[in-house]
C-alpha atoms as a PDB file:
ATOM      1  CA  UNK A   1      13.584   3.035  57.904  1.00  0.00           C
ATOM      2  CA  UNK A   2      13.447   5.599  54.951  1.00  0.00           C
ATOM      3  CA  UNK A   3      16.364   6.380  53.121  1.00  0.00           C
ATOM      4  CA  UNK A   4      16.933   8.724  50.345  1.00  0.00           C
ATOM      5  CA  UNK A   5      19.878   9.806  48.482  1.00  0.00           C
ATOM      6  CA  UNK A   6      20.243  12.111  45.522  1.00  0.00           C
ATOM      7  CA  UNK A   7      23.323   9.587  43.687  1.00  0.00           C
ATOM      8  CA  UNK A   8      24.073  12.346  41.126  1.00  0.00           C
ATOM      9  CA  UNK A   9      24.291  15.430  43.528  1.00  0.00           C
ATOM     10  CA  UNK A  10      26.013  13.500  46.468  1.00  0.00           C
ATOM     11  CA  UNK A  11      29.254  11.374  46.157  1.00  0.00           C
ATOM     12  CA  UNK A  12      28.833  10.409  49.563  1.00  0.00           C
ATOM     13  CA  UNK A  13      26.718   9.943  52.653  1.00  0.00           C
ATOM     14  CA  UNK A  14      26.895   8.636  56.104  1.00  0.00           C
ATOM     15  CA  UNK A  15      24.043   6.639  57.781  1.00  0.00           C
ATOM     16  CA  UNK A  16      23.269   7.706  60.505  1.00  0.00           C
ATOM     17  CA  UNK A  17      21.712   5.530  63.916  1.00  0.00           C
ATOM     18  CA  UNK A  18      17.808   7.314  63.857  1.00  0.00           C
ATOM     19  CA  UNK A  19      17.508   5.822  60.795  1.00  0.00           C
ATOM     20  CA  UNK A  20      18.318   8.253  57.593  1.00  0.00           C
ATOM     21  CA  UNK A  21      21.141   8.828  55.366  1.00  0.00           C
ATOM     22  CA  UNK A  22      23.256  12.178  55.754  1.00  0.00           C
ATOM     23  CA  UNK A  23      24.576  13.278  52.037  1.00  0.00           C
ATOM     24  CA  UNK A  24      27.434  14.971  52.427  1.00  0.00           C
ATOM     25  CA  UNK A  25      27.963  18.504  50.787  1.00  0.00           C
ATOM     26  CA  UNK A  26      31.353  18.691  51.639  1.00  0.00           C
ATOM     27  CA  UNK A  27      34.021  16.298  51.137  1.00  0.00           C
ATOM     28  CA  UNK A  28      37.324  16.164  51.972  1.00  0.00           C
ATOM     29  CA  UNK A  29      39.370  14.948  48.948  1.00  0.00           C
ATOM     30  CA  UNK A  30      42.742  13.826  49.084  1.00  0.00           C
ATOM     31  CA  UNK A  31      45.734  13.294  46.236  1.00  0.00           C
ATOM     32  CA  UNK A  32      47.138   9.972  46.048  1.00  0.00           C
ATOM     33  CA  UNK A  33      50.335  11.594  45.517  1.00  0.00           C
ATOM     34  CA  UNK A  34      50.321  12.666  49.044  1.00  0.00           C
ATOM     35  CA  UNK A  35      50.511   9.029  50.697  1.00  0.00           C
ATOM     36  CA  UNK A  36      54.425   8.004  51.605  1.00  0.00           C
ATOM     37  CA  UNK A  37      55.433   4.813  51.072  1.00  0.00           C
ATOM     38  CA  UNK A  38      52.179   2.953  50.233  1.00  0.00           C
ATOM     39  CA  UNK A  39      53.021   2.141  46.072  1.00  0.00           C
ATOM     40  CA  UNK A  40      51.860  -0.853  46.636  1.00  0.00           C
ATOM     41  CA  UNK A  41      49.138  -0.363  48.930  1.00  0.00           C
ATOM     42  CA  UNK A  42      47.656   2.355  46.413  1.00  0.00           C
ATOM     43  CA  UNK A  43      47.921   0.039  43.620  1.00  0.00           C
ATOM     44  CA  UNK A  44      46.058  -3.006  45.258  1.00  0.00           C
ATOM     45  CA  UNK A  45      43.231  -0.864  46.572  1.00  0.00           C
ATOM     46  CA  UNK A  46      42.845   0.822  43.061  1.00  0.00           C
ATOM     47  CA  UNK A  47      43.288  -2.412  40.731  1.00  0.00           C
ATOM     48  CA  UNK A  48      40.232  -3.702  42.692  1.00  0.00           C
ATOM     49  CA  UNK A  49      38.186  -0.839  42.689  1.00  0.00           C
ATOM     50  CA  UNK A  50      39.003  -0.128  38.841  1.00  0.00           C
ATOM     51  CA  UNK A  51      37.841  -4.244  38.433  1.00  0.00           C
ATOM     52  CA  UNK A  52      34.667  -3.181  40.245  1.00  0.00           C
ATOM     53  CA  UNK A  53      33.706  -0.509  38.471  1.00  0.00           C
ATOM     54  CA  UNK A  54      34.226  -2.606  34.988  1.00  0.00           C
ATOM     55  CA  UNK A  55      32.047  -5.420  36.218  1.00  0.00           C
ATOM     56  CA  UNK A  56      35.084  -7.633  36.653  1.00  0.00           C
ATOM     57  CA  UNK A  57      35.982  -9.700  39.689  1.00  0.00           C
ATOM     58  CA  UNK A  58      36.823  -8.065  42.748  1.00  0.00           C
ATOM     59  CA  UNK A  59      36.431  -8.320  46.645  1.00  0.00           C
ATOM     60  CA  UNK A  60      35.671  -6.731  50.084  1.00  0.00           C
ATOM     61  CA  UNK A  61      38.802  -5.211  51.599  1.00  0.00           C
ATOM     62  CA  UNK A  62      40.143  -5.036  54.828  1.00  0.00           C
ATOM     63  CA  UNK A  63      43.062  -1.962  55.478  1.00  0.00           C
ATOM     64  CA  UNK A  64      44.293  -2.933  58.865  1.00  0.00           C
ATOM     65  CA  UNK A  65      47.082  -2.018  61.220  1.00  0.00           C
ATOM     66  CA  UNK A  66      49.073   1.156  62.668  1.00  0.00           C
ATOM     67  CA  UNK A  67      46.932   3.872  63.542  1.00  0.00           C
ATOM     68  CA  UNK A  68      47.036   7.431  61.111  1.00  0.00           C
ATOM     69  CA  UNK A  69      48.685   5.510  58.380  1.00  0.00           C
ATOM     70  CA  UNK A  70      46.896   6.801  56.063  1.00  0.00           C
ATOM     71  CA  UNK A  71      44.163   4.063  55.735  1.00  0.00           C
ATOM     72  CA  UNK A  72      40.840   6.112  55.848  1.00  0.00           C
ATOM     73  CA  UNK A  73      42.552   8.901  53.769  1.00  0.00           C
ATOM     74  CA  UNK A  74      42.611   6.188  51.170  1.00  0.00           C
ATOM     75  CA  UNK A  75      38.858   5.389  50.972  1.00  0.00           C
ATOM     76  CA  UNK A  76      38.775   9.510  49.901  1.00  0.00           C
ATOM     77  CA  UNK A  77      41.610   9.389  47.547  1.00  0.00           C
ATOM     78  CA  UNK A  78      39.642   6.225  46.053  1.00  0.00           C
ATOM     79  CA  UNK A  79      36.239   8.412  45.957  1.00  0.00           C
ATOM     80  CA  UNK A  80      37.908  11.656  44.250  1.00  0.00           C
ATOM     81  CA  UNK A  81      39.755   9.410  41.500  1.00  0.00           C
ATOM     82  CA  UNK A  82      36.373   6.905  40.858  1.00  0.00           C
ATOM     83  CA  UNK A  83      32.955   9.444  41.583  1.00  0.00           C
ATOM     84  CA  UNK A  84      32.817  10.498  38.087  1.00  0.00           C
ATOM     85  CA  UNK A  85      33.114   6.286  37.054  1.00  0.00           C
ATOM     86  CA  UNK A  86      29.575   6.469  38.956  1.00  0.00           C
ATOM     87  CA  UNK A  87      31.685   5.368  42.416  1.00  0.00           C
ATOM     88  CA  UNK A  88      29.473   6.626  45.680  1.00  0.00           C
ATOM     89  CA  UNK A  89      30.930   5.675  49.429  1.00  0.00           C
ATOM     90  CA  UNK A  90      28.319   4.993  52.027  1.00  0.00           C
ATOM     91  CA  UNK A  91      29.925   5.377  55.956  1.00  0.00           C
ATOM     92  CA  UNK A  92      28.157   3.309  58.290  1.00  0.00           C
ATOM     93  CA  UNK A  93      29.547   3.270  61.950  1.00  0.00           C
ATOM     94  CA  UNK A  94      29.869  -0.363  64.067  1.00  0.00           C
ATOM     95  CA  UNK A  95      27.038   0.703  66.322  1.00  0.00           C
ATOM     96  CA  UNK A  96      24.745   0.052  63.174  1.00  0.00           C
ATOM     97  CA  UNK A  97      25.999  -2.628  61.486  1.00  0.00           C
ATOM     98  CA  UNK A  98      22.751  -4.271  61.714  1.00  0.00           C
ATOM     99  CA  UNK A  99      21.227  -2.162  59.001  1.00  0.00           C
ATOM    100  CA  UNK A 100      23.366  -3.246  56.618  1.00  0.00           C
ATOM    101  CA  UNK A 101      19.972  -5.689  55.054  1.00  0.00           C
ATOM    102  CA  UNK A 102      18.211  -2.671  54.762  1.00  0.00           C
ATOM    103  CA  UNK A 103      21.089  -0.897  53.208  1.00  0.00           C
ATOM    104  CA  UNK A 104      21.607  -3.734  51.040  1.00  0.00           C
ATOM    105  CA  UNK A 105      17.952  -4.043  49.833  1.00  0.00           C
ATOM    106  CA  UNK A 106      18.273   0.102  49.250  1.00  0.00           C
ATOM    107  CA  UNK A 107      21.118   0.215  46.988  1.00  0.00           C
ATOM    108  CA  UNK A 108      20.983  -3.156  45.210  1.00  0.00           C
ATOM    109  CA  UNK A 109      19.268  -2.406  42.027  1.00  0.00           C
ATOM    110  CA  UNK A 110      20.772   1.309  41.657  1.00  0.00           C
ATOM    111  CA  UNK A 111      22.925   2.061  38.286  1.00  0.00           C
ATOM    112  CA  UNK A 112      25.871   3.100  40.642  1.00  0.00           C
ATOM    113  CA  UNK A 113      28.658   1.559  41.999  1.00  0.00           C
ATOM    114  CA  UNK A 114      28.797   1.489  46.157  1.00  0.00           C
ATOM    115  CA  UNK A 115      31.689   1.034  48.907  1.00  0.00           C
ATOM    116  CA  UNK A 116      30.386   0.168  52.166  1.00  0.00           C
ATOM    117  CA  UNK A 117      32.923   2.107  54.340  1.00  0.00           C
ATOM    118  CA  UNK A 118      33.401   0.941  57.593  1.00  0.00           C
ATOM    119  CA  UNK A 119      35.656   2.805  59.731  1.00  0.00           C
ATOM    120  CA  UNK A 120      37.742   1.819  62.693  1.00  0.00           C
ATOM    121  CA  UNK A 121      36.563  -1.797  62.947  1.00  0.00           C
ATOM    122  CA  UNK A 122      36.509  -3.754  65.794  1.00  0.00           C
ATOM    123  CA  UNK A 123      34.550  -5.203  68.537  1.00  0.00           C
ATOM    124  CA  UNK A 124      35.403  -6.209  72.054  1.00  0.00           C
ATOM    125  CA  UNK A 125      34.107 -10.065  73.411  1.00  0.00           C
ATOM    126  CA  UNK A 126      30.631  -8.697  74.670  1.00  0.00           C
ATOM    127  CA  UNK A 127      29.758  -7.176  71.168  1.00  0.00           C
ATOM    128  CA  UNK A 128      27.311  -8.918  68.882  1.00  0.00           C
ATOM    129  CA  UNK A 129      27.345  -6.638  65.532  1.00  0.00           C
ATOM    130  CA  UNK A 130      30.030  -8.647  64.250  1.00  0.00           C
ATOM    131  CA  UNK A 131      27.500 -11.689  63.468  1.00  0.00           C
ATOM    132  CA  UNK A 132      26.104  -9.261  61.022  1.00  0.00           C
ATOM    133  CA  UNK A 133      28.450  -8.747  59.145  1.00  0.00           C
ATOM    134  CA  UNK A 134      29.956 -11.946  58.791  1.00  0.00           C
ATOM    135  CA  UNK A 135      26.872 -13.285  57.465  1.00  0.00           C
ATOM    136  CA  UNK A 136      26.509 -10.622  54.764  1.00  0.00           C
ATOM    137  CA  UNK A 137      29.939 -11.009  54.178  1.00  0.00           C
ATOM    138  CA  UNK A 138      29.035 -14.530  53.145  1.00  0.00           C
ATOM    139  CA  UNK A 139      27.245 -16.891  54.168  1.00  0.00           C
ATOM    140  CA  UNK A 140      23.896 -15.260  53.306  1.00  0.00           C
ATOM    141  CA  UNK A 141      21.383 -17.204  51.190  1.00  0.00           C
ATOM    142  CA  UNK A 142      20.883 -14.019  49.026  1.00  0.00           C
ATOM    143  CA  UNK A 143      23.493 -13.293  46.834  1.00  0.00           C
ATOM    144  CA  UNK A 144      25.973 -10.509  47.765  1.00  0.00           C
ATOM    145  CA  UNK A 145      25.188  -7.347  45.449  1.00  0.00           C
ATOM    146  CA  UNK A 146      27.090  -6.789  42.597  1.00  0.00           C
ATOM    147  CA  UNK A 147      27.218  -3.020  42.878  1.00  0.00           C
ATOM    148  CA  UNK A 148      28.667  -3.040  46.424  1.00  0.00           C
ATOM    149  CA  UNK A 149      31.532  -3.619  48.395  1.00  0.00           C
ATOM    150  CA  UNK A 150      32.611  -3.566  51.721  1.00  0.00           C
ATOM    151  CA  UNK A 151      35.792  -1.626  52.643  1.00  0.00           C
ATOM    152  CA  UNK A 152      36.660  -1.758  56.349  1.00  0.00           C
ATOM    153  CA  UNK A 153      39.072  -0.317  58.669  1.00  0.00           C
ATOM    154  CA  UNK A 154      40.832  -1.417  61.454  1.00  0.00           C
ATOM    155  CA  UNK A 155      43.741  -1.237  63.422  1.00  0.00           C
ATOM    156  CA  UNK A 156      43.474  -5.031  64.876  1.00  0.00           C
ATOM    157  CA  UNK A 157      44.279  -7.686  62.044  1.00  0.00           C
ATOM    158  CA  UNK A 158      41.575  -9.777  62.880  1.00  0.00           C
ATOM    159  CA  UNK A 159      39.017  -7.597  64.051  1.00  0.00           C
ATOM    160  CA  UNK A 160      37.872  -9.081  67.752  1.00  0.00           C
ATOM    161  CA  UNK A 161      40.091  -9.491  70.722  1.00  0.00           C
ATOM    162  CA  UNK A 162      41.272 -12.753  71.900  1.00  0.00           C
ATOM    163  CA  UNK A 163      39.397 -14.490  74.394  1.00  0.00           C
ATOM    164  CA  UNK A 164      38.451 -17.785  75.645  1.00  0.00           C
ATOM    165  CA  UNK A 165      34.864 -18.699  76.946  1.00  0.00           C
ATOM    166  CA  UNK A 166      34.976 -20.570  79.960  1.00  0.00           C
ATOM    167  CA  UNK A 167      30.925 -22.095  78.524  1.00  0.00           C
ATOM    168  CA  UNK A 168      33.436 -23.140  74.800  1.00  0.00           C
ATOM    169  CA  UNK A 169      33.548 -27.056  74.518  1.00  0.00           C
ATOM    170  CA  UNK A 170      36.722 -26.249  73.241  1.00  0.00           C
ATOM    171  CA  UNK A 171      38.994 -23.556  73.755  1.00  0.00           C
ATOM    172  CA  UNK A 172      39.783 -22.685  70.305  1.00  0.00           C
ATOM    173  CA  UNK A 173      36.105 -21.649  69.800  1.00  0.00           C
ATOM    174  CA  UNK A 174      36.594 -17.951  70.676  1.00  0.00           C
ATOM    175  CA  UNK A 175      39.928 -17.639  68.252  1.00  0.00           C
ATOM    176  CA  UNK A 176      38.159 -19.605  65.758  1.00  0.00           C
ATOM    177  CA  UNK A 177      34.890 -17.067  65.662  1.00  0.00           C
ATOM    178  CA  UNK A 178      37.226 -14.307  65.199  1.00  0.00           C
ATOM    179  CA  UNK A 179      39.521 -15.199  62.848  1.00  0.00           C
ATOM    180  CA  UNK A 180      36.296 -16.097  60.712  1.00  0.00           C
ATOM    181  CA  UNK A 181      35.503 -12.613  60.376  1.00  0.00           C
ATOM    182  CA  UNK A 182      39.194 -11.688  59.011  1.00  0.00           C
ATOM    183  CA  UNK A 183      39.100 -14.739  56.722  1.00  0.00           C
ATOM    184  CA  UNK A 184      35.923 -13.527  55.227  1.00  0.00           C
ATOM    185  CA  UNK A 185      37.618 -10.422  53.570  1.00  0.00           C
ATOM    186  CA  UNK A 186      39.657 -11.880  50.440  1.00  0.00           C
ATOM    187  CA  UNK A 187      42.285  -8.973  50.368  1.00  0.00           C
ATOM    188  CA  UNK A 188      43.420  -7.837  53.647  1.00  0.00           C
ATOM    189  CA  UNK A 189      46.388  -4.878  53.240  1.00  0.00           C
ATOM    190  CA  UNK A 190      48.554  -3.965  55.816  1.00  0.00           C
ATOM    191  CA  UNK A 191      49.706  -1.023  56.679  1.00  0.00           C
ATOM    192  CA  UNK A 192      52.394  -0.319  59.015  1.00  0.00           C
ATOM    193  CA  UNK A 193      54.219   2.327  61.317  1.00  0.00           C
ATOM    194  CA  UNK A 194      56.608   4.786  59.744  1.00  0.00           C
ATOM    195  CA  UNK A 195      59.858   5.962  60.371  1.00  0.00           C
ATOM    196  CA  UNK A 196      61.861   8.891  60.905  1.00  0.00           C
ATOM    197  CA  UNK A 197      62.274   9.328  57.324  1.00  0.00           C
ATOM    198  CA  UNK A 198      58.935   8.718  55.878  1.00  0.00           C
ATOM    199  CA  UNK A 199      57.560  11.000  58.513  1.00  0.00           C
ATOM    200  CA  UNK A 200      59.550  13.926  57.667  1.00  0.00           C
ATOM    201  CA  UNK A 201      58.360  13.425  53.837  1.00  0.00           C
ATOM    202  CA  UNK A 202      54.953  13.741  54.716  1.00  0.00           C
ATOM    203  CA  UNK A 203      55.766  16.851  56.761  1.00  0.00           C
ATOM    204  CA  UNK A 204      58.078  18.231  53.415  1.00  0.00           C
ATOM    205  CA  UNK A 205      54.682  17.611  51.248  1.00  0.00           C
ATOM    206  CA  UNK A 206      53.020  19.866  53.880  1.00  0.00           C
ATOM    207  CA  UNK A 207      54.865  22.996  53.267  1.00  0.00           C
ATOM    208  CA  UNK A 208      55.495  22.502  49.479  1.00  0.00           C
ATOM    209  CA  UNK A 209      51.982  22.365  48.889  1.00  0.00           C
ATOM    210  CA  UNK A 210      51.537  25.468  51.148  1.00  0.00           C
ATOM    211  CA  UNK A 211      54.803  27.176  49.072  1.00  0.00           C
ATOM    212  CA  UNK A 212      56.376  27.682  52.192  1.00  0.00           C
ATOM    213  CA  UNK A 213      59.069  24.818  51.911  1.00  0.00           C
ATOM    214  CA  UNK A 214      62.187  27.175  52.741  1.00  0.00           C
ATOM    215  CA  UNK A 215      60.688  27.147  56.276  1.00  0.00           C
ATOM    216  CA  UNK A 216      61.155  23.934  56.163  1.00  0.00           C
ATOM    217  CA  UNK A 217      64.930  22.998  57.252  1.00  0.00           C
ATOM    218  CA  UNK A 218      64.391  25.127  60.200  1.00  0.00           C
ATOM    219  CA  UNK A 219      61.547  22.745  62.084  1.00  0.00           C
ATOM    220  CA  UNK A 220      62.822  19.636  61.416  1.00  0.00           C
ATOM    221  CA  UNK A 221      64.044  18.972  65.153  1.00  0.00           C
ATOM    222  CA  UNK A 222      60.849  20.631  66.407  1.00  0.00           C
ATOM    223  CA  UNK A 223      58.955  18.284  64.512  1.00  0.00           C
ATOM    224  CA  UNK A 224      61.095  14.968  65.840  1.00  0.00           C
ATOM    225  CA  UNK A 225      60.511  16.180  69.167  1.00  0.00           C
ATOM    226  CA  UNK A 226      56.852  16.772  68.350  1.00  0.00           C
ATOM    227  CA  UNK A 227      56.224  13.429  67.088  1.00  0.00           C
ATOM    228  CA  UNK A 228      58.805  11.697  70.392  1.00  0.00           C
ATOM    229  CA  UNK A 229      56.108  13.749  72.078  1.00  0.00           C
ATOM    230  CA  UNK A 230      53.298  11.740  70.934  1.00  0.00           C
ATOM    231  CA  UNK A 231      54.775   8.430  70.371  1.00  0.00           C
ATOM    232  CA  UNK A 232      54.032   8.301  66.720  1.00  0.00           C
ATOM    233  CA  UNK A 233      55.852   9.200  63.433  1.00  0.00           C
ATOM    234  CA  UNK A 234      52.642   8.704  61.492  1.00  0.00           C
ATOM    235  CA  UNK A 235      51.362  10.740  58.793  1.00  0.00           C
ATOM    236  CA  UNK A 236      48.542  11.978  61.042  1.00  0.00           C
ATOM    237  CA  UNK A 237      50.944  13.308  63.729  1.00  0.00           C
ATOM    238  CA  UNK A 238      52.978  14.935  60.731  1.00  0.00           C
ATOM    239  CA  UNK A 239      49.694  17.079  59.753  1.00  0.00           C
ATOM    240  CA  UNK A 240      48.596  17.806  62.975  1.00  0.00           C
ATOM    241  CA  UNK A 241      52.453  19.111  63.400  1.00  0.00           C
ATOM    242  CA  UNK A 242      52.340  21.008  60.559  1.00  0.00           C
ATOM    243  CA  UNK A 243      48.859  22.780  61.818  1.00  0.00           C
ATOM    244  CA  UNK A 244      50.449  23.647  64.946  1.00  0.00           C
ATOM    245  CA  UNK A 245      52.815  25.307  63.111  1.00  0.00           C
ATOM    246  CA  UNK A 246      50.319  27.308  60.835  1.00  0.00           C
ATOM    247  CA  UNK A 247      49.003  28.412  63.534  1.00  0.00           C
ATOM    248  CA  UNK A 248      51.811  29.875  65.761  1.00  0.00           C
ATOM    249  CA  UNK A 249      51.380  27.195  68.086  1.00  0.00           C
ATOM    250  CA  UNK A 250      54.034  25.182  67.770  1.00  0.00           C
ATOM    251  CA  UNK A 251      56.340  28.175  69.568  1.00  0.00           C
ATOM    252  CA  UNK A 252      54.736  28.279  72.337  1.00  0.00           C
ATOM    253  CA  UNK A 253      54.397  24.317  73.043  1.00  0.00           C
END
């Protein structure tokens, strides 16, 4: 495996599975003033990035629970505040997890600062990457790298289903396996499903950043239905409302 990565032209790249890294030319950078609700989530995530990037303590995150909360949008919020502090994000999908040595051994000795973004984290009973990343997460005999962290993902707390092996000596085995991945990330933020009101914020930040905010009091019950629609209230189903409506859609649904 070659990999190659031009730090000061590229903020961020995605590995992909035949074995090179993908720099990214376009990136999709997002405002922290456009998250609802997540004060404190913001200000966790940021505290220990800042601390990372001043060669203070800090540790691998976990961002887990309701799905379109925001939680990916946050590892781009963190990369457009932090690239010009010498930040770079590396996306690495669960399928390759095992790469993470080389990865490792690639970035270890270069004068940036790395998060390891892992997206969407989790593994069902017959998948193995997890052992991979435990390991690295500690428990290796080489010393974790100072310029990286790990920011992961998920929408399951502690990252593999529950099951019991019939083969365990004891039945707690399974739980106890997964719950050791969870334990191994020191900060682990939650984030959680919103409500009517926070929803229709997000939706209100849609059309006053697109100047269009008088058209707003007019969809609200279109958007309410929208979101009853699809089950959610998330800030993901509030933008992919608001596109509908850019786009006429929404009238004819």
């Amino acid at each position: 495996m070659e990999l190659n990565w031009e730090f000061d032209r590229y903020l961020a790249s995605i590995y992909r599975s035949s074995g090179y890294l993908h720099c990214i030319e376009e990136i999709e950078f997002i405002d922290f003033k456009e998250f609802v609700g997540l004060e404190k989530e913001i200000a966790l995530l940021c505290q220990n990035t800042q601390s990372f990037l001043s060669n203070k303590e800090c540790v691998n995150v976990l961002l887990w629970g309701a799905r379109g909360c925001g939680k990916s949008s946050l590892i781009k919020a963190l990369l457009g505040k932090y690239a010009k502090e010498g930040l770079r994000v590396l996306q690495i999908l669960k399928q390759d997890l095992q790469k993470i040595p080389e990865i490792f051994d690639y970035l270890r000795n270069k004068p940036y600062k790395f998060i390891i973004f892992c997206d969407d984290l989790s593994f069902d009973r017959d998948e193995k990457e997890y052992k991979v990343l435990k390991t690295f997460l500690e428990g290796s005999i080489e010393a974790f790298p100072k310029n990286i962290l790990i920011y992961a993902t998920s929408n399951r707390r502690h990252l593999l289903q529950q099951f019991h092996d019939e083969n365990e000596i004891f039945g707690f085995e399974g739980d106890e396996d997964k719950i050791a991945l969870s334990d191994r990330f020191p900060l682990c933020i939650g984030f959680y499903s919103y409500g009517h009101k926070e929803y229709l914020e997000v939706l209100a930040q849609c059309f006053k950043k697109s100047n269009i905010y008088d058209e707003f009091a007019h969809i609200q019950q279109k958007a309410i239905n929208y979101a009853t629609q699809k089950g959610s209230k998330s800030p993901r189903i509030a933008k992919q409302f608001f596109k509908l409506y850019q786009s006429g859609l929404i009238d004819i649904l």
